[in-house]
C-alpha atoms as a PDB file:
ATOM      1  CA  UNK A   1     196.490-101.391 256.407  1.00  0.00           C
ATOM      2  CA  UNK A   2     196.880-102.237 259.973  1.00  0.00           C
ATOM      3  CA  UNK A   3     197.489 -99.640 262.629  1.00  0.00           C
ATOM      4  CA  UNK A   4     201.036-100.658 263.425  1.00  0.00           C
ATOM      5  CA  UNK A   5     202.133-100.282 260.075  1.00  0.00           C
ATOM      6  CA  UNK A   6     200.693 -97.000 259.710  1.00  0.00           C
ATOM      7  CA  UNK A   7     202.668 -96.163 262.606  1.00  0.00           C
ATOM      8  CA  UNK A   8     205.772 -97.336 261.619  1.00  0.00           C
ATOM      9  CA  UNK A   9     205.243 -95.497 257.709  1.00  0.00           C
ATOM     10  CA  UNK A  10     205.030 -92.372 259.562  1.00  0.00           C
ATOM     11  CA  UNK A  11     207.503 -93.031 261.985  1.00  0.00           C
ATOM     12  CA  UNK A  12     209.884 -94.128 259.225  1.00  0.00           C
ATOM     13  CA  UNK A  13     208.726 -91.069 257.048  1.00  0.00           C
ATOM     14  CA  UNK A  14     209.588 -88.481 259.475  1.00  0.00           C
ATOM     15  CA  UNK A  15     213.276 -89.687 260.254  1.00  0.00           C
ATOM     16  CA  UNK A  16     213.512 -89.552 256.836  1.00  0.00           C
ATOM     17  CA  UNK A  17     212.718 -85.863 256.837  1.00  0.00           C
ATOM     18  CA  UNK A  18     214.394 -85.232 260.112  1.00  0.00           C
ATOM     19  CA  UNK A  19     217.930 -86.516 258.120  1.00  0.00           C
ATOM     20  CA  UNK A  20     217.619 -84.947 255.185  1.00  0.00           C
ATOM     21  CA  UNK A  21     217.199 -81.667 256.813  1.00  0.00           C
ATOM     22  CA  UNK A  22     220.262 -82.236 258.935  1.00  0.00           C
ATOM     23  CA  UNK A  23     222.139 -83.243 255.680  1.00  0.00           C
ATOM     24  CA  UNK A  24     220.922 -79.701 254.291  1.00  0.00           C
ATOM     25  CA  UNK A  25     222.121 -78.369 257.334  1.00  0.00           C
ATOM     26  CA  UNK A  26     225.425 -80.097 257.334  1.00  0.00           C
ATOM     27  CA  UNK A  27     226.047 -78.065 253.766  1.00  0.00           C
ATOM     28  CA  UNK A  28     226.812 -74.709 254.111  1.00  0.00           C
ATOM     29  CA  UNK A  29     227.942 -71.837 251.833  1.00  0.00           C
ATOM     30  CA  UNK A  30     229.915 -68.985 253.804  1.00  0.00           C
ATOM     31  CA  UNK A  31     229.612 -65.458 252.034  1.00  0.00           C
ATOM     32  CA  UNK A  32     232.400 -63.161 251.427  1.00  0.00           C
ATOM     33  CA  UNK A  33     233.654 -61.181 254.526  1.00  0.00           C
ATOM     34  CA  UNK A  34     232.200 -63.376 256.447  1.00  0.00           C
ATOM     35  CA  UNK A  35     233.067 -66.222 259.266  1.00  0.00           C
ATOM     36  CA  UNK A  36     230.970 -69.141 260.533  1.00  0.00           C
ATOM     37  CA  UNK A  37     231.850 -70.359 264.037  1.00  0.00           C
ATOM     38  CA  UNK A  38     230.806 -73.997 264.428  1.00  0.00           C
ATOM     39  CA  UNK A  39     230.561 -75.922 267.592  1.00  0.00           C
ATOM     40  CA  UNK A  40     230.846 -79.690 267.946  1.00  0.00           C
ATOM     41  CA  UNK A  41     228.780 -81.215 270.696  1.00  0.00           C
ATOM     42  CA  UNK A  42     228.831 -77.854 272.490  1.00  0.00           C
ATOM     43  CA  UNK A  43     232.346 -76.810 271.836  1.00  0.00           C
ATOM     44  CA  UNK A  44     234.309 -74.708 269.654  1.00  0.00           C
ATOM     45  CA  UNK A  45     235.559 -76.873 267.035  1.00  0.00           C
ATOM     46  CA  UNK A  46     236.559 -74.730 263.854  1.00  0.00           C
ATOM     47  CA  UNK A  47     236.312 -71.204 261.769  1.00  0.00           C
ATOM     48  CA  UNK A  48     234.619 -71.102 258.183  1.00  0.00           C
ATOM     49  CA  UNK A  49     236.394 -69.145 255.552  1.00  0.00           C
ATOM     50  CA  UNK A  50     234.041 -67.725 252.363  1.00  0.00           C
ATOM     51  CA  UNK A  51     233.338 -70.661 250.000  1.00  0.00           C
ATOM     52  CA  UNK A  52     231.483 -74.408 250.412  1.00  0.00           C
ATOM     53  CA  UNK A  53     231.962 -75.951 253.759  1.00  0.00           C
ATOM     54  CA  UNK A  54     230.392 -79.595 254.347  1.00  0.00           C
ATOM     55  CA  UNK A  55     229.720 -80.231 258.186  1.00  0.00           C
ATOM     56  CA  UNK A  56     229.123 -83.664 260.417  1.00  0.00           C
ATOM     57  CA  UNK A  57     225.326 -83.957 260.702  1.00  0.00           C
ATOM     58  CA  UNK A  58     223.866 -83.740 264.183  1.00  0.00           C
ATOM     59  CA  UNK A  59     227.630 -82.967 265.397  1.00  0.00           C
ATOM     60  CA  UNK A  60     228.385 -79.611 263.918  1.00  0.00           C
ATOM     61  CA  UNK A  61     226.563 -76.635 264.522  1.00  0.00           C
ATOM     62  CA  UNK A  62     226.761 -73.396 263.327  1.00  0.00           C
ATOM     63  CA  UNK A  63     226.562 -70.965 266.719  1.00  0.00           C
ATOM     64  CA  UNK A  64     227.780 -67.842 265.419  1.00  0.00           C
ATOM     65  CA  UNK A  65     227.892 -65.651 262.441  1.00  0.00           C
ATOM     66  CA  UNK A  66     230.324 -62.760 262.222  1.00  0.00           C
ATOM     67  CA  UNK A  67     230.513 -60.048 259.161  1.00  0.00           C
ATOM     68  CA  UNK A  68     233.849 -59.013 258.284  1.00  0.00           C
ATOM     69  CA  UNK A  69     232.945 -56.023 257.043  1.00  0.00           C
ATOM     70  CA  UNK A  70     233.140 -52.380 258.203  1.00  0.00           C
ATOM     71  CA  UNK A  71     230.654 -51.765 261.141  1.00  0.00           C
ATOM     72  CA  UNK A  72     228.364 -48.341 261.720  1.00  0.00           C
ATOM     73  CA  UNK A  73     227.298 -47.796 264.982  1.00  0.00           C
ATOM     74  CA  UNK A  74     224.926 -45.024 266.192  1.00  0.00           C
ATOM     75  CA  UNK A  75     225.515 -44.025 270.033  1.00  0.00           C
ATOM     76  CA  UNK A  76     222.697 -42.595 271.241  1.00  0.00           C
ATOM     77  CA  UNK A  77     222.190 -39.105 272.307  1.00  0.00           C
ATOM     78  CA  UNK A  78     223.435 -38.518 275.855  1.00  0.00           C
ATOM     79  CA  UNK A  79     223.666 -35.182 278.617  1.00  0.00           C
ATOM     80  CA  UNK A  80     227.069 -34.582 279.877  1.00  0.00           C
ATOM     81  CA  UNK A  81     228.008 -31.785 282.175  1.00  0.00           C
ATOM     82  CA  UNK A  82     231.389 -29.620 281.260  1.00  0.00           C
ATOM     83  CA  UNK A  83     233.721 -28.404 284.007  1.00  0.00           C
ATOM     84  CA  UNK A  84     231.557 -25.534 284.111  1.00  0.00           C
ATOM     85  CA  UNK A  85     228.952 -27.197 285.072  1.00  0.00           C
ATOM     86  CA  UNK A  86     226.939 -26.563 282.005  1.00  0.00           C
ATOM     87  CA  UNK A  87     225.220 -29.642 280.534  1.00  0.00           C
ATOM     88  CA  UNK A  88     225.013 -30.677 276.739  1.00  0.00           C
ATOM     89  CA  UNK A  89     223.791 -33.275 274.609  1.00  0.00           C
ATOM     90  CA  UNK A  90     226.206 -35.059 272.781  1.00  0.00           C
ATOM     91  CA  UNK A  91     225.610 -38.378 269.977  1.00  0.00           C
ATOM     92  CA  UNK A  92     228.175 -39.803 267.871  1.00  0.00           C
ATOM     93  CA  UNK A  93     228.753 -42.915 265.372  1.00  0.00           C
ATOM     94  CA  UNK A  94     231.451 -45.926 266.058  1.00  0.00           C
ATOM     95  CA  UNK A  95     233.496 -47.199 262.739  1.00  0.00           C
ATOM     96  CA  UNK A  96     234.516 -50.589 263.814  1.00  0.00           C
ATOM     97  CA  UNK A  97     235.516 -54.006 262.515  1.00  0.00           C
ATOM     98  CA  UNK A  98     235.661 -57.802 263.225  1.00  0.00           C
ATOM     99  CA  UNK A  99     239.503 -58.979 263.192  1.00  0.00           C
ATOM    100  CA  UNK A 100     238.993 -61.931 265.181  1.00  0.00           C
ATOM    101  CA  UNK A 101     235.723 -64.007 265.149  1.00  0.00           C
ATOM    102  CA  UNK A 102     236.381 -66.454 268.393  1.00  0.00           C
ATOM    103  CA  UNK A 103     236.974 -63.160 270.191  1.00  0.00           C
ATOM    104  CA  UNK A 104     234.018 -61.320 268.866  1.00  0.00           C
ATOM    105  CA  UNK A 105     231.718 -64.726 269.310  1.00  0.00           C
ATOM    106  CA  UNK A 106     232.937 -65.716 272.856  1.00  0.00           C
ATOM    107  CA  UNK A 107     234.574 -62.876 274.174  1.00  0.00           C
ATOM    108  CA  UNK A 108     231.892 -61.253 275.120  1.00  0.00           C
ATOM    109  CA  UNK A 109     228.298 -61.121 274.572  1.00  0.00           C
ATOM    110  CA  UNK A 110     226.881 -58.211 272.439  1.00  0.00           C
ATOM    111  CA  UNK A 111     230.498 -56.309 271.035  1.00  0.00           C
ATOM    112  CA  UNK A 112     228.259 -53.229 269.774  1.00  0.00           C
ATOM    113  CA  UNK A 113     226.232 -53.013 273.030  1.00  0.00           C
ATOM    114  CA  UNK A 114     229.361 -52.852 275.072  1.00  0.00           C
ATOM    115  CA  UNK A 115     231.001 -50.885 272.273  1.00  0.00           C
ATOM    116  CA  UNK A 116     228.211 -47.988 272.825  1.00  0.00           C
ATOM    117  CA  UNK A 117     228.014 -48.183 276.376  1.00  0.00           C
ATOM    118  CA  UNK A 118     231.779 -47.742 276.935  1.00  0.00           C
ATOM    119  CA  UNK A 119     231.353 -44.918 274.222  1.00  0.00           C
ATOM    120  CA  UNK A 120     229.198 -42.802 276.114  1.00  0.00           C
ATOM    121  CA  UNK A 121     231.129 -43.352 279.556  1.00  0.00           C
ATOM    122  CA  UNK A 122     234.562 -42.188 277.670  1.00  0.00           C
ATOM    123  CA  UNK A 123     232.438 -39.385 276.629  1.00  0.00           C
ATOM    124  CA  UNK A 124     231.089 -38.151 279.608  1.00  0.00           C
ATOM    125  CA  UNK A 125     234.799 -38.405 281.643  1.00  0.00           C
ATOM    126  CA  UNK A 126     235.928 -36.124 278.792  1.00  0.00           C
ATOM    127  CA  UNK A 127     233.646 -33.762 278.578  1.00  0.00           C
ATOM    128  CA  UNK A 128     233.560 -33.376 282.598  1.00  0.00           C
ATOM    129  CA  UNK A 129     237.141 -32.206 282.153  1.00  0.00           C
ATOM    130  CA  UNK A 130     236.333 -29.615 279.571  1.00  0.00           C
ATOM    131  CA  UNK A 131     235.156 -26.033 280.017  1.00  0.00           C
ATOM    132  CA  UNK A 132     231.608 -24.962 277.247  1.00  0.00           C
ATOM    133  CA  UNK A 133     233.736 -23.036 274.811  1.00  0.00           C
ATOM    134  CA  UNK A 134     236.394 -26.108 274.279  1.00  0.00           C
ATOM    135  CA  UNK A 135     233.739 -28.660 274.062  1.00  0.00           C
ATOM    136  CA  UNK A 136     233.307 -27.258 270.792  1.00  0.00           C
ATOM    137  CA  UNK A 137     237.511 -26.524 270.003  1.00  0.00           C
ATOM    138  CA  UNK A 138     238.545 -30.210 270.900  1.00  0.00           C
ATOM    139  CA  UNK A 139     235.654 -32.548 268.996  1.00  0.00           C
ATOM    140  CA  UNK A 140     238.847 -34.113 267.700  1.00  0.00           C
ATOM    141  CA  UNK A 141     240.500 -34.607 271.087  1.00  0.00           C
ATOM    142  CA  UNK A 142     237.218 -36.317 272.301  1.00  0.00           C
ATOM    143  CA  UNK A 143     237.180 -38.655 269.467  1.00  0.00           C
ATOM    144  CA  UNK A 144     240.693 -39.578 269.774  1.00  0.00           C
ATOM    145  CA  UNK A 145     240.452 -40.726 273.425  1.00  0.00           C
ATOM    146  CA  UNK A 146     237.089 -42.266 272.701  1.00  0.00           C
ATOM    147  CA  UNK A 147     239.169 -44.425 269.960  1.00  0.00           C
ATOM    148  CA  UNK A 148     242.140 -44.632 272.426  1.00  0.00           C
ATOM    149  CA  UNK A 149     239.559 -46.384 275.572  1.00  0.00           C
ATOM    150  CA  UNK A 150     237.909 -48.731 273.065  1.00  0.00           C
ATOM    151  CA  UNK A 151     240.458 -49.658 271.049  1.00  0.00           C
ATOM    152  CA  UNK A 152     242.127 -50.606 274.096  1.00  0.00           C
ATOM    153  CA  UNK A 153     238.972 -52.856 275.823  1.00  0.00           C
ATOM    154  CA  UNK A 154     237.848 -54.174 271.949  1.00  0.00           C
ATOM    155  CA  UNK A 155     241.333 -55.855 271.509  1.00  0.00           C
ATOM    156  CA  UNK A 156     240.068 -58.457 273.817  1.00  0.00           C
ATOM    157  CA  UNK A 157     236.914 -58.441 271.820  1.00  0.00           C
ATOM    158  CA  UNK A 158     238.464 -59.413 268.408  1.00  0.00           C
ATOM    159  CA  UNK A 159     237.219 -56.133 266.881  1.00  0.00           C
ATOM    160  CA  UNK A 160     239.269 -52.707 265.827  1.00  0.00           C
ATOM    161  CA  UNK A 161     237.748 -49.238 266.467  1.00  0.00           C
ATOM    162  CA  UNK A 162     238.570 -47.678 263.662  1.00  0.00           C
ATOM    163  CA  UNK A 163     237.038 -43.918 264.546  1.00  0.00           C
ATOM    164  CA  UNK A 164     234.379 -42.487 266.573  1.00  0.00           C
ATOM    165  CA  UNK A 165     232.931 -38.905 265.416  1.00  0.00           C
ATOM    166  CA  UNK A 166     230.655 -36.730 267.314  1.00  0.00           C
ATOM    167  CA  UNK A 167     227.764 -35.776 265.375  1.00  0.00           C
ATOM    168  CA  UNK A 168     226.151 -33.321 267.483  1.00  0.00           C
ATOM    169  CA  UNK A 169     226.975 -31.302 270.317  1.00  0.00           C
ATOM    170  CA  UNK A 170     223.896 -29.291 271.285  1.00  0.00           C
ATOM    171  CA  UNK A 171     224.372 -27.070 274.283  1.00  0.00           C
ATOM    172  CA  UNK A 172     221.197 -26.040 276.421  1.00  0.00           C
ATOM    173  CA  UNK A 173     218.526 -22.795 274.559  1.00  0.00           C
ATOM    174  CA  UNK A 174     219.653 -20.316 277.174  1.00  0.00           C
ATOM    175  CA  UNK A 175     223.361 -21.235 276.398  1.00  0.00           C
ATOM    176  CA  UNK A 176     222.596 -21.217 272.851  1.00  0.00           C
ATOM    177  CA  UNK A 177     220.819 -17.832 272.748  1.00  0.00           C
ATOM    178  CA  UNK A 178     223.834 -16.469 274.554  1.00  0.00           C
ATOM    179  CA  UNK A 179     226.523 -17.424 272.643  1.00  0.00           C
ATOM    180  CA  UNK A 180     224.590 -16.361 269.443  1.00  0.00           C
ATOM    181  CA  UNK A 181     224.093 -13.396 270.909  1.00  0.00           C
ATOM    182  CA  UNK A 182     228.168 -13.349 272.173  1.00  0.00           C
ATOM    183  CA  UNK A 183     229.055 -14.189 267.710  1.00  0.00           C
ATOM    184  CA  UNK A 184     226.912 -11.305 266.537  1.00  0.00           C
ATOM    185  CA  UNK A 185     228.378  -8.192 268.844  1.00  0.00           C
ATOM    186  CA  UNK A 186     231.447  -9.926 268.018  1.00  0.00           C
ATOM    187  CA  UNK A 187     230.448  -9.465 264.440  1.00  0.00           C
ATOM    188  CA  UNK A 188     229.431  -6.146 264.999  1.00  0.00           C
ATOM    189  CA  UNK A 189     232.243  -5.169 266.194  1.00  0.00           C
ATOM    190  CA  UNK A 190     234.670  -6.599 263.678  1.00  0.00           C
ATOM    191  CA  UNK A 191     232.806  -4.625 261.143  1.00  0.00           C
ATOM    192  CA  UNK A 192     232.838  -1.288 263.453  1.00  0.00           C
ATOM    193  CA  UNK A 193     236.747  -2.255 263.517  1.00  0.00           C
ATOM    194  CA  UNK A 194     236.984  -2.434 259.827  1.00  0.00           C
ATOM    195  CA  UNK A 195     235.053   0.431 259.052  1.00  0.00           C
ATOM    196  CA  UNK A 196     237.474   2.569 261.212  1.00  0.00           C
ATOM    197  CA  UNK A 197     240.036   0.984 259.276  1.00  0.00           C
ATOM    198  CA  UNK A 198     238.969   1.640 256.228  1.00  0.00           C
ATOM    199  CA  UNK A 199     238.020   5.321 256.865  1.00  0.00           C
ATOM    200  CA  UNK A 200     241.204   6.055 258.786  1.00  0.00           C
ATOM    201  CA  UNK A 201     243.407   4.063 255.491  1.00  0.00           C
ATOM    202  CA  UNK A 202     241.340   7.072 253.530  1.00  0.00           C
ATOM    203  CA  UNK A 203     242.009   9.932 255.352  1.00  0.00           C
ATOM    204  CA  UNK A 204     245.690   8.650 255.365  1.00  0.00           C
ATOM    205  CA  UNK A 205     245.435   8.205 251.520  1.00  0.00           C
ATOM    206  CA  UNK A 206     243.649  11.817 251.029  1.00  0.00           C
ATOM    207  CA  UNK A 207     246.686  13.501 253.419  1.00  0.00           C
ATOM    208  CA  UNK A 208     249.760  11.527 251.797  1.00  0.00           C
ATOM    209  CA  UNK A 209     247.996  12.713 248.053  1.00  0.00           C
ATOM    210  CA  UNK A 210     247.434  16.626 249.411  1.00  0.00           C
ATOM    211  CA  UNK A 211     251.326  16.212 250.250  1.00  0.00           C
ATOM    212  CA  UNK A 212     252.510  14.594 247.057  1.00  0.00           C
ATOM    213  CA  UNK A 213     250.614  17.510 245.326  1.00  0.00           C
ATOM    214  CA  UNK A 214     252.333  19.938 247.768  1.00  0.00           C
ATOM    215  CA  UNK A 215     255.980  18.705 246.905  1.00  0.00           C
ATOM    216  CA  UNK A 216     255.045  18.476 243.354  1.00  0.00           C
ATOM    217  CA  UNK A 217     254.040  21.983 243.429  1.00  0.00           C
ATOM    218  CA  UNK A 218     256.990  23.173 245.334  1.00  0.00           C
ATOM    219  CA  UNK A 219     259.316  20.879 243.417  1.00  0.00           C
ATOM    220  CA  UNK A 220     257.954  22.667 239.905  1.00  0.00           C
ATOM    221  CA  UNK A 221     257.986  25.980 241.565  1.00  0.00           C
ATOM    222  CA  UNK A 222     261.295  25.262 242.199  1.00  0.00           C
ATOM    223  CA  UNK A 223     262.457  24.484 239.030  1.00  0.00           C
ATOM    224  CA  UNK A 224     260.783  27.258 237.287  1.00  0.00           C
ATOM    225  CA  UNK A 225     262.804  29.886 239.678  1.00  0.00           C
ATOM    226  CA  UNK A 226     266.127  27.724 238.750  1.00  0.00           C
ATOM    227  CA  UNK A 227     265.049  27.706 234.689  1.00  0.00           C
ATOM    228  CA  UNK A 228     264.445  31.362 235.208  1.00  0.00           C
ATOM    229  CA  UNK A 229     267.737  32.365 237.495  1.00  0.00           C
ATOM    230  CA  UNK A 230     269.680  30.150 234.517  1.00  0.00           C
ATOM    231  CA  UNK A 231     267.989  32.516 232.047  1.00  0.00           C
ATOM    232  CA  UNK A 232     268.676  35.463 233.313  1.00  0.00           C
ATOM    233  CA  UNK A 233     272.536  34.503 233.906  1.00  0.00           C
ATOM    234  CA  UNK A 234     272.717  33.225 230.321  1.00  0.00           C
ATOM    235  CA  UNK A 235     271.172  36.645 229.361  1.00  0.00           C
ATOM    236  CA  UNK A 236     273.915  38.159 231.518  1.00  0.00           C
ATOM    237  CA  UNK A 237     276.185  36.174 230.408  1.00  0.00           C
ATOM    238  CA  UNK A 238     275.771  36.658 226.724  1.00  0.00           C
ATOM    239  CA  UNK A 239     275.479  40.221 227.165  1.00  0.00           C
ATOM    240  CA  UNK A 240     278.562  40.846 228.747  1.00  0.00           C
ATOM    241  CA  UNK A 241     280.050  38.811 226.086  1.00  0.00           C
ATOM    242  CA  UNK A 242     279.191  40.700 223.217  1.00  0.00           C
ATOM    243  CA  UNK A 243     279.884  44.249 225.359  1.00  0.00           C
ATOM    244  CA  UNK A 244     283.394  42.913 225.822  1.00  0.00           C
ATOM    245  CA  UNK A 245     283.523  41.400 222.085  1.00  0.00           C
ATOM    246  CA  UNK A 246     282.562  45.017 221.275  1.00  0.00           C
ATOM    247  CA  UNK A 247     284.823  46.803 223.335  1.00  0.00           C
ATOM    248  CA  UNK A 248     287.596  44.771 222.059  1.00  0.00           C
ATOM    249  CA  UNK A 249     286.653  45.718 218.012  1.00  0.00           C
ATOM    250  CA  UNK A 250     285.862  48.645 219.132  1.00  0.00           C
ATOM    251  CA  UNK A 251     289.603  48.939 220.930  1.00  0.00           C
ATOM    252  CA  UNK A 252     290.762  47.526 217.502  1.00  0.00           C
ATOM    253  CA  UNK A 253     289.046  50.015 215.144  1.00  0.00           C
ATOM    254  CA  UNK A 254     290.590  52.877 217.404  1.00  0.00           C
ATOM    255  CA  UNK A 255     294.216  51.308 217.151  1.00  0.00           C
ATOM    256  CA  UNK A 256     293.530  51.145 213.184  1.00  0.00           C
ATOM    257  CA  UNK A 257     294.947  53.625 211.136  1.00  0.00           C
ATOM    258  CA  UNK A 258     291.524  56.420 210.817  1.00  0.00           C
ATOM    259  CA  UNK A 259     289.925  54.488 213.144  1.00  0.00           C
ATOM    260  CA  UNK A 260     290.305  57.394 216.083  1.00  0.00           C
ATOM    261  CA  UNK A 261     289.135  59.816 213.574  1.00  0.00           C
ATOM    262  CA  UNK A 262     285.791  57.523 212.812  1.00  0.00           C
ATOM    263  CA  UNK A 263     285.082  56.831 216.262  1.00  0.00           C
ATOM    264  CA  UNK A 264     285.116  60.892 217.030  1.00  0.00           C
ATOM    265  CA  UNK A 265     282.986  61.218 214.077  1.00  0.00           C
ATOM    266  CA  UNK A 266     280.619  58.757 215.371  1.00  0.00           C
ATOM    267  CA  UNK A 267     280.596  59.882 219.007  1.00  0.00           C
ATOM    268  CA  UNK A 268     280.090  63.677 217.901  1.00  0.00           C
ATOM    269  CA  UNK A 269     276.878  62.673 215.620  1.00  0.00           C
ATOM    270  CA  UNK A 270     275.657  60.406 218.472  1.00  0.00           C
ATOM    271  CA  UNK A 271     275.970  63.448 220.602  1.00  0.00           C
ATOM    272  CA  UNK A 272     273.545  65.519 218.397  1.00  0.00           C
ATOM    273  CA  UNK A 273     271.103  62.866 217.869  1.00  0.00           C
ATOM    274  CA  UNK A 274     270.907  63.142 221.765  1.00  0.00           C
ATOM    275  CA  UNK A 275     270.321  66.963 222.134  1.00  0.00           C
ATOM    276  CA  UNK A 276     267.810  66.320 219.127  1.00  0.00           C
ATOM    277  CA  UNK A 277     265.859  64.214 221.710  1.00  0.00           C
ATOM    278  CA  UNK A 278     265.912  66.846 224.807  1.00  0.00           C
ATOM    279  CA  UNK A 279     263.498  69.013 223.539  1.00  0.00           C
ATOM    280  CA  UNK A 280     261.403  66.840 220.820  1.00  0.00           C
ATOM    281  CA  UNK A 281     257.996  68.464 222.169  1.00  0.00           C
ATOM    282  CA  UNK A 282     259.959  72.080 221.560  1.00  0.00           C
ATOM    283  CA  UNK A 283     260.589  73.833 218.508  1.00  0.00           C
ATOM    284  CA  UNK A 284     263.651  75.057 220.599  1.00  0.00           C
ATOM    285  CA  UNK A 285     266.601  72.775 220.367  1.00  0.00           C
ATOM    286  CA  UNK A 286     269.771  73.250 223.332  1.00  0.00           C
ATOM    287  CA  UNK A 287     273.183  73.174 222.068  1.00  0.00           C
ATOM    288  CA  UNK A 288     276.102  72.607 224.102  1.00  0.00           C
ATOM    289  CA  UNK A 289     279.650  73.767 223.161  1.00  0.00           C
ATOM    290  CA  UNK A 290     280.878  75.829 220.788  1.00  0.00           C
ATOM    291  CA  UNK A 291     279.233  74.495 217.566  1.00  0.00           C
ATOM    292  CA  UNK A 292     281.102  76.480 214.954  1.00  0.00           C
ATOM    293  CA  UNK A 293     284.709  75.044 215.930  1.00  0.00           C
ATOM    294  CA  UNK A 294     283.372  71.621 215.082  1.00  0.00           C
ATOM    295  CA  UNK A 295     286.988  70.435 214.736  1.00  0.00           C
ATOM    296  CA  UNK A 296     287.880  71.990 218.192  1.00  0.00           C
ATOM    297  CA  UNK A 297     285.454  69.969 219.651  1.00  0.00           C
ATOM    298  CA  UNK A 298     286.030  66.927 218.436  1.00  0.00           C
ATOM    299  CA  UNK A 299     289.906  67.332 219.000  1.00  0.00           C
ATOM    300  CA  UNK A 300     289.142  67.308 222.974  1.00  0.00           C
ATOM    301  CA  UNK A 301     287.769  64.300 222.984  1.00  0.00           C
ATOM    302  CA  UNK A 302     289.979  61.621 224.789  1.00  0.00           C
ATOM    303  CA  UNK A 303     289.868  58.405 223.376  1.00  0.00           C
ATOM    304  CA  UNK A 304     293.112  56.518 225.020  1.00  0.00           C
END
């Protein structure tokens, strides 16, 4: 085989390679949530959806590649100085997302780059206008003007910032040591507080029981003297009942024919039963009156 043929065999051989790798090229299957930009002859020509795309060999080119999906972004760990001129580190993480692929492609050159740049700028101007203690009280005010500044700059970059969240705000060891200190008498005195609390609530308890028992006392006291005055003025009460129940029979029986006679009879042995009892110790026994005109005696006494 001559040298000129060799030539033209390998010559031959490797256009033939050199086309059917641009035919492979030319095919090209575009995954879901994702968007192929392709350029022809150096210029933007069309957008590829998900599916089987074929493209014009040597004409079409592929120049960018955008995912659809959700995007994480770490932003590095930066200082920032509050209003009080105290300084803190601060890192966070960017949720964002590719609405536009033209926009993200050839709107600017690196999207996260500028996304974590402008991050930690917005972060910084916030903080600065922030005393220590809020820095910690308005995480979600930071994030939400963080969103507000890119959301506002990415709109020209075909993407969405969906949310930024700081993941650690670390305030210098002095600073640190400080405010821990700061929580725990703060903690200390809570529970000082709420022991006070608790043993003034018993003393208060113990008093308001000693005065319960008091009134209850005084209340049954009470009572008992009322029970007993009611007693007594039912005894009273009864008593003069029957002496005027037996005054009145007694009035009767008197009134009834013999009846003055009986009552004389009964007052005159009452009356010796009596000077029976004078002298019970004695064998002497007192007599009064004139005991052998029995009838006189008895005659004198008034009954009306």
């Amino acid at each position: 085989m001559s040298f000129d043929l060799l030539l033209f065999t390998i010559v031959t051989g490797g256009i033939f390679i050199f086309v059917i790798q641009a035919l492979i090229k030319s095919i090209r299957l575009v995954p879901a949530r994702s968007e192929f930009i392709v350029e022809r002859l150096g210029k933007y020509s069309m957008t590829l959806k998900a599916g089987f795309h074929l493209l014009v060999p040597f004409v079409d080119k592929v120049a960018y590649i955008q995912d659809l999906k959700e995007h994480t972004i770490d932003v590095p760990e930066q200082k920032c100085f509050t209003k009080d001129e105290i300084q803190v580190e601060i890192d966070g993480v960017i949720y964002m997302q590719v609405i536009d692929s033209v926009k993200a492609s050839y709107g600017i050159t690196n999207f996260k780059f500028a996304s974590i740049q402008l991050a930690q700028t917005t972060t910084r101007s916030v903080v600065g206008t922030l005393d220590l203690d809020r820095t910690f009280e308005e995480r979600e005010m930071i994030s939400a003007k963080v969103v507000s500044v890119l959301d506002e700059a990415a709109e020209k970059w075909g993407i969405r910032i969906l949310r930024f969240e700081i993941k650690n705000l670390t305030p210098p060891e002095s600073v640190r040591q400080s405010m821990e200190k700061q929580v725990t008498a703060e903690r200390n005195r809570r529970a000082i507080v709420q022991k006070s609390v608790g043993v003034m609530q018993s003393l208060i308890n113990t008093s308001e029981g000693r005065m319960r028992e008091l009134i209850n006392r005084s209340e049954g006291e009470k009572q008992k003297r009322i029970n007993i005055a009611e007693g007594k003025a039912e005894e009273i009460m009864s008593l003069a009942v029957a002496t005027a129940e037996s005054i009145t029979k007694i009035g009767n029986a008197i009134e009834a024919p013999g009846g003055e006679e009986a009552i004389k009879l009964e007052l005159a042995g009452k009356y010796f039963q009596s000077l029976a009892k004078l002298n019970k110790d004695k064998n002497s026994v007192i007599i009064s009156g004139n005991m052998s005109n029995m009838k006189a005696m008895l005659s004198d006494l008034d009954l009306s």
